[in-house]
C-alpha atoms as a PDB file:
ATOM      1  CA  UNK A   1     -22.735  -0.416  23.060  1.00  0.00           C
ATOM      2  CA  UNK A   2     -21.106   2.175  20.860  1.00  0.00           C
ATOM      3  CA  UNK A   3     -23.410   2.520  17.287  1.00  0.00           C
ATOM      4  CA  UNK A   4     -20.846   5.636  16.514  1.00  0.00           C
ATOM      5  CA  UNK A   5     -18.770   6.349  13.167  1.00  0.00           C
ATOM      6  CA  UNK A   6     -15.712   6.192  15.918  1.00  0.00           C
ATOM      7  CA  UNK A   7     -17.257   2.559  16.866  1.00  0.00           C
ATOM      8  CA  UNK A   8     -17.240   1.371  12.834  1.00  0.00           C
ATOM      9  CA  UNK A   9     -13.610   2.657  12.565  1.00  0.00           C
ATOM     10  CA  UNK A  10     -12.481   1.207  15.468  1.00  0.00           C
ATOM     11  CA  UNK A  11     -13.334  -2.961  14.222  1.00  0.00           C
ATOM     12  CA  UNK A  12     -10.350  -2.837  11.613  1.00  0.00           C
ATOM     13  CA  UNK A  13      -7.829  -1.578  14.248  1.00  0.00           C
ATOM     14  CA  UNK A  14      -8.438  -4.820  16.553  1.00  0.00           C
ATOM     15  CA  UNK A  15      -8.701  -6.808  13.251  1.00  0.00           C
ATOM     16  CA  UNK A  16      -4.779  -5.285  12.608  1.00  0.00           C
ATOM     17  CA  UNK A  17      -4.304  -5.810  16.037  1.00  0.00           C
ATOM     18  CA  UNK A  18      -4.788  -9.356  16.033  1.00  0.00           C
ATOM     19  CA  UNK A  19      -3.243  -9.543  12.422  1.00  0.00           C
ATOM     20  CA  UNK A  20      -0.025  -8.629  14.214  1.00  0.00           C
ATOM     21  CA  UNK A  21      -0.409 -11.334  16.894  1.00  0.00           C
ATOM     22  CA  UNK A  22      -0.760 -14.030  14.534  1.00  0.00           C
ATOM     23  CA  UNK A  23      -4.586 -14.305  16.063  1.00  0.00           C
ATOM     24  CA  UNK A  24      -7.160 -15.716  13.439  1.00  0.00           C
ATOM     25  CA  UNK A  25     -10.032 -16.298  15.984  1.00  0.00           C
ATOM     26  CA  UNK A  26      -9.209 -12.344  17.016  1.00  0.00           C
ATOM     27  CA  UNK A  27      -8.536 -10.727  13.390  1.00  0.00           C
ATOM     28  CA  UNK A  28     -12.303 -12.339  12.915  1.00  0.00           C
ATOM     29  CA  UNK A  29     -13.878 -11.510  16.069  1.00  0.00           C
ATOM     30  CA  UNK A  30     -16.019  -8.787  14.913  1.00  0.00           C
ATOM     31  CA  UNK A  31     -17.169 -10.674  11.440  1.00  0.00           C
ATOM     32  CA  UNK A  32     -21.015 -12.030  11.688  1.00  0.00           C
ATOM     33  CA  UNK A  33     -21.303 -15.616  11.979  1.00  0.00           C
ATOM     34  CA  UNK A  34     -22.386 -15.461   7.896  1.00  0.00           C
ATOM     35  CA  UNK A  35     -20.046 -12.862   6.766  1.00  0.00           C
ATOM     36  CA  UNK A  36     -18.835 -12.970   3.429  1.00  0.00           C
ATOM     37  CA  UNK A  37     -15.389 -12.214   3.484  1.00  0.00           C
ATOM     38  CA  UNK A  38     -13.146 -11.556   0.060  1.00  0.00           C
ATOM     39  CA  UNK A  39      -9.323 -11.569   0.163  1.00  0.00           C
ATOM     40  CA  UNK A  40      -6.449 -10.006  -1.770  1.00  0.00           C
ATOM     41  CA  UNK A  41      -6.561 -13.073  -4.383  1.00  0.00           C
ATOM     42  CA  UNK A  42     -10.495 -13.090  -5.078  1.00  0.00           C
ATOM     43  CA  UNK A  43     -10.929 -16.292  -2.431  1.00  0.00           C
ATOM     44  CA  UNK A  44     -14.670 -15.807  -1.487  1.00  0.00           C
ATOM     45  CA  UNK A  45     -15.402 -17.011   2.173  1.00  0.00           C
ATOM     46  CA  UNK A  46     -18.719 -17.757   3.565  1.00  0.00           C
ATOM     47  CA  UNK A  47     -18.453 -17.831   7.240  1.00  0.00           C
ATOM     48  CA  UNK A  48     -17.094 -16.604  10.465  1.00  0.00           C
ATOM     49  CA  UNK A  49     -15.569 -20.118  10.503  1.00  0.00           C
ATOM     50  CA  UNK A  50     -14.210 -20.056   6.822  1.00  0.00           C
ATOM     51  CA  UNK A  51     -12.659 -16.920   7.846  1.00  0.00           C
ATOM     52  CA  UNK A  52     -11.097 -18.318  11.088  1.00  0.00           C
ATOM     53  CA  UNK A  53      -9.782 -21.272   9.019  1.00  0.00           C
ATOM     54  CA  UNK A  54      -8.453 -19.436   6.070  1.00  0.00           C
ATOM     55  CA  UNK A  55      -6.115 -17.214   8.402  1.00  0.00           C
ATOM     56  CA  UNK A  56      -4.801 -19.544  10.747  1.00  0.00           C
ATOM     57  CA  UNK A  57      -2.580 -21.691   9.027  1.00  0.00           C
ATOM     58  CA  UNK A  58      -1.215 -18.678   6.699  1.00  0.00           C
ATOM     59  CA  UNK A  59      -0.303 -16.715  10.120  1.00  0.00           C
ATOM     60  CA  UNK A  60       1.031 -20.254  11.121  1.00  0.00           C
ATOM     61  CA  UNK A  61       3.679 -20.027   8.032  1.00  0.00           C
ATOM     62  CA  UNK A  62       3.798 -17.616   5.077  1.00  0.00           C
ATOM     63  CA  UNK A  63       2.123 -14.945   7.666  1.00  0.00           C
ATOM     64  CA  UNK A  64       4.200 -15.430  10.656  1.00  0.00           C
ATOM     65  CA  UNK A  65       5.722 -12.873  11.978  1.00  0.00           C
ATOM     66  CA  UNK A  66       4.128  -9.942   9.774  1.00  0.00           C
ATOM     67  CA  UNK A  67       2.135  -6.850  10.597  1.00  0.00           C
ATOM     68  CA  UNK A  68      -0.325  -3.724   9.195  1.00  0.00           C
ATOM     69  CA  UNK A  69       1.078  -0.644   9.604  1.00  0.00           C
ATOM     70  CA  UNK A  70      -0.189   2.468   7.730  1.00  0.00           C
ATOM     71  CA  UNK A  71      -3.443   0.617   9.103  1.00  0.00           C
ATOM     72  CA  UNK A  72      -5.988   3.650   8.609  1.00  0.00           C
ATOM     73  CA  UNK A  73      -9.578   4.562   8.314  1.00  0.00           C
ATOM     74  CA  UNK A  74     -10.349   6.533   4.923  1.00  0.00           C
ATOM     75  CA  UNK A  75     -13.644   6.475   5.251  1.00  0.00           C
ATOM     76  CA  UNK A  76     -16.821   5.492   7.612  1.00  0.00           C
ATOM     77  CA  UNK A  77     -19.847   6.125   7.266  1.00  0.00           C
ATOM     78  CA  UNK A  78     -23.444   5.319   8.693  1.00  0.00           C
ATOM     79  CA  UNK A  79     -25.662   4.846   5.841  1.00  0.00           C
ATOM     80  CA  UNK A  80     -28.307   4.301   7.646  1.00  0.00           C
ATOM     81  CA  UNK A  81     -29.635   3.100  11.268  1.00  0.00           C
ATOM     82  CA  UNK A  82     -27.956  -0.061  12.105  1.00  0.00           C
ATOM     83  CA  UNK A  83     -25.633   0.059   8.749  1.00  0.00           C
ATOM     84  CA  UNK A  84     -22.643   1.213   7.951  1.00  0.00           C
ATOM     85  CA  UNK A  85     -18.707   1.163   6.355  1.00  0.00           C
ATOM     86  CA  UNK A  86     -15.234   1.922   6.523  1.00  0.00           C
ATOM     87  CA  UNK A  87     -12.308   1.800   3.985  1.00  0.00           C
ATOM     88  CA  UNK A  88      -9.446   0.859   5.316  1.00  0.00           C
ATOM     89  CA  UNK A  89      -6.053   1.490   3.523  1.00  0.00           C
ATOM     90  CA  UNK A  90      -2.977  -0.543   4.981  1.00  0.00           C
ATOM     91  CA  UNK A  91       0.509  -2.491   3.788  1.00  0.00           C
ATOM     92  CA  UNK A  92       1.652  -5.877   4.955  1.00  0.00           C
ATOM     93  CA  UNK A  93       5.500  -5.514   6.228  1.00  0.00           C
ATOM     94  CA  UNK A  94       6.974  -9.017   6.000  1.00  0.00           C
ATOM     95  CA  UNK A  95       9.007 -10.931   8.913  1.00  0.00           C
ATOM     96  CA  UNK A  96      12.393  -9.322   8.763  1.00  0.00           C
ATOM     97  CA  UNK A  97      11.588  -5.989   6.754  1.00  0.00           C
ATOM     98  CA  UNK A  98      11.196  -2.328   8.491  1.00  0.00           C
ATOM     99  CA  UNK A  99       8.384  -1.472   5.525  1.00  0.00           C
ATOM    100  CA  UNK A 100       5.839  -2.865   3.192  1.00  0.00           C
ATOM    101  CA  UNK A 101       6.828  -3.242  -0.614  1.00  0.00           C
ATOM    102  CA  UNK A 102       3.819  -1.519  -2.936  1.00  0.00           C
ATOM    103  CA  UNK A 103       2.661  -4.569  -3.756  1.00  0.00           C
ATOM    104  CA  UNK A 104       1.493  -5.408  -0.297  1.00  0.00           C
ATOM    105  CA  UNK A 105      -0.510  -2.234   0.109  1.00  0.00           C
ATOM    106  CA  UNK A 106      -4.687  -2.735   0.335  1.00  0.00           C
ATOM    107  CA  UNK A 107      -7.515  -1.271   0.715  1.00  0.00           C
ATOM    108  CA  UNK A 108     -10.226  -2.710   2.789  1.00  0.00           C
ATOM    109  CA  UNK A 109     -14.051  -2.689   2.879  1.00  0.00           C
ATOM    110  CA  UNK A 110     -15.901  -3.893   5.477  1.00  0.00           C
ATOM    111  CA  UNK A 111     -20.060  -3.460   5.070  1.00  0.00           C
ATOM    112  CA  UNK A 112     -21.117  -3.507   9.271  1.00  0.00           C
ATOM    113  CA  UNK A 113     -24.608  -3.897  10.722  1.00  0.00           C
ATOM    114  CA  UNK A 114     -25.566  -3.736  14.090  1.00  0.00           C
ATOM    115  CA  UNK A 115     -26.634  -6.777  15.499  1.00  0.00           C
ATOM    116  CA  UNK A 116     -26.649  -8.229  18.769  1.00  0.00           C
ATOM    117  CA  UNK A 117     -25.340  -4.970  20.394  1.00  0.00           C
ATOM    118  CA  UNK A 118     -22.444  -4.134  18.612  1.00  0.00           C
ATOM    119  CA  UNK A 119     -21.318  -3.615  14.739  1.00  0.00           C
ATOM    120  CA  UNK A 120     -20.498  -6.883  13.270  1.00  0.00           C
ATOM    121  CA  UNK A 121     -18.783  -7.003  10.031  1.00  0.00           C
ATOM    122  CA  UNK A 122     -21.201  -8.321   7.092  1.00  0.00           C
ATOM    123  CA  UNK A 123     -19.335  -8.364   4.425  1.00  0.00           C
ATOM    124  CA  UNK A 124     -15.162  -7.393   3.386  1.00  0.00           C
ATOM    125  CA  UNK A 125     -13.122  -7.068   0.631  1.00  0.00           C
ATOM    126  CA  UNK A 126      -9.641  -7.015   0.797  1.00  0.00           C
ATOM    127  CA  UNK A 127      -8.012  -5.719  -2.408  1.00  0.00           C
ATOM    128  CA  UNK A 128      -4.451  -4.993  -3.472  1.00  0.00           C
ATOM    129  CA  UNK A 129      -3.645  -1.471  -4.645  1.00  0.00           C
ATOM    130  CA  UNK A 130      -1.699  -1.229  -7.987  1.00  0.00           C
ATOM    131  CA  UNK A 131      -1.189   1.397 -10.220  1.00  0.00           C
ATOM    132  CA  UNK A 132      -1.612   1.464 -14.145  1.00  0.00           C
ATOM    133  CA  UNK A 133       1.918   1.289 -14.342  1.00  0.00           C
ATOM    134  CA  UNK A 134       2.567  -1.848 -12.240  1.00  0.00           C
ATOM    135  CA  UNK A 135      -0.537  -3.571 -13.646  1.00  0.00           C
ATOM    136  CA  UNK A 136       1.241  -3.479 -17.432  1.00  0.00           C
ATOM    137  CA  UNK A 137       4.391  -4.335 -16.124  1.00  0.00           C
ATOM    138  CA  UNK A 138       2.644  -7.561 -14.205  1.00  0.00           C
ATOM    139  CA  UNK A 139       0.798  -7.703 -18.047  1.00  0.00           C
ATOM    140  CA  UNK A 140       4.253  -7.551 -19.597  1.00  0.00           C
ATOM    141  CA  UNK A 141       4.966 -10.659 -17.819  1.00  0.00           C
ATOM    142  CA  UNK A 142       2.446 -12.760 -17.642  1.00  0.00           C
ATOM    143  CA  UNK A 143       2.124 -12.498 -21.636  1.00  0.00           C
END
């Protein structure tokens, strides 16, 4: 297999990939069997399985129907043999819109080693992008 920076860059395309076809057991095919996996909201997932069972029923309802775009690699990087990252920067378009609202925009980090022949993903967080601006605004509310 393929222990390239092009390899590392390449896992959170399928992941969007599957994202788009509603797949759980795809958008997690490259995460280790004990990946840790964080989302947008701060849920903390031990587990390939967690992962798999997180996903499904949200692209089964509130999901259904969405997809990445933007989906890009900002970085990747081999740190060292066998380790690596990427940061991944996409937005979440909703069923029925043409583009994602700023609040749906993320960036991604996935931690990969290499194990078993191919980069498996070790660890990921997912986290929203927000600006100073929107975060007082959301303050503004919430007080």
């Amino acid at each position: 297999m393929d222990q390239s920076v092009e390899a590392l860059a390449a896992i959170p395309v399928r992941m969007g990939q599957a994202w788009d076809r509603g797949d759980a057991a795809g958008f997690a095919a490259d995460f280790a069997e004990d990946a840790e996996f964080v989302a947008f909201d701060g849920t903390l997932l031990s587990g390939h399985e967690a992962i798999v069972a997180f996903h499904q029923p949200l692209f089964d309802t509130v999901l259904k129907g969405t997809r990445l775009v933007e989906n890009q690699t900002v970085l990747a990087r081999i740190v060292q043999p066998g380790v690596g990252y990427v940061h991944n920067r996409l937005g979440v378009v909703m069923a029925g819109e043409s583009e994602p609202l700023p609040s749906r925009n993320s960036m991604q980090l996935f931690v990969m080693q290499w194990r078993d022949d191919r980069w498996q993903v070790v660890v990921s967080q997912n986290s929203r992008i927000v600006t100073l601006e929107r975060q007082l605004q959301l303050d503004t509310l919430e007080s």
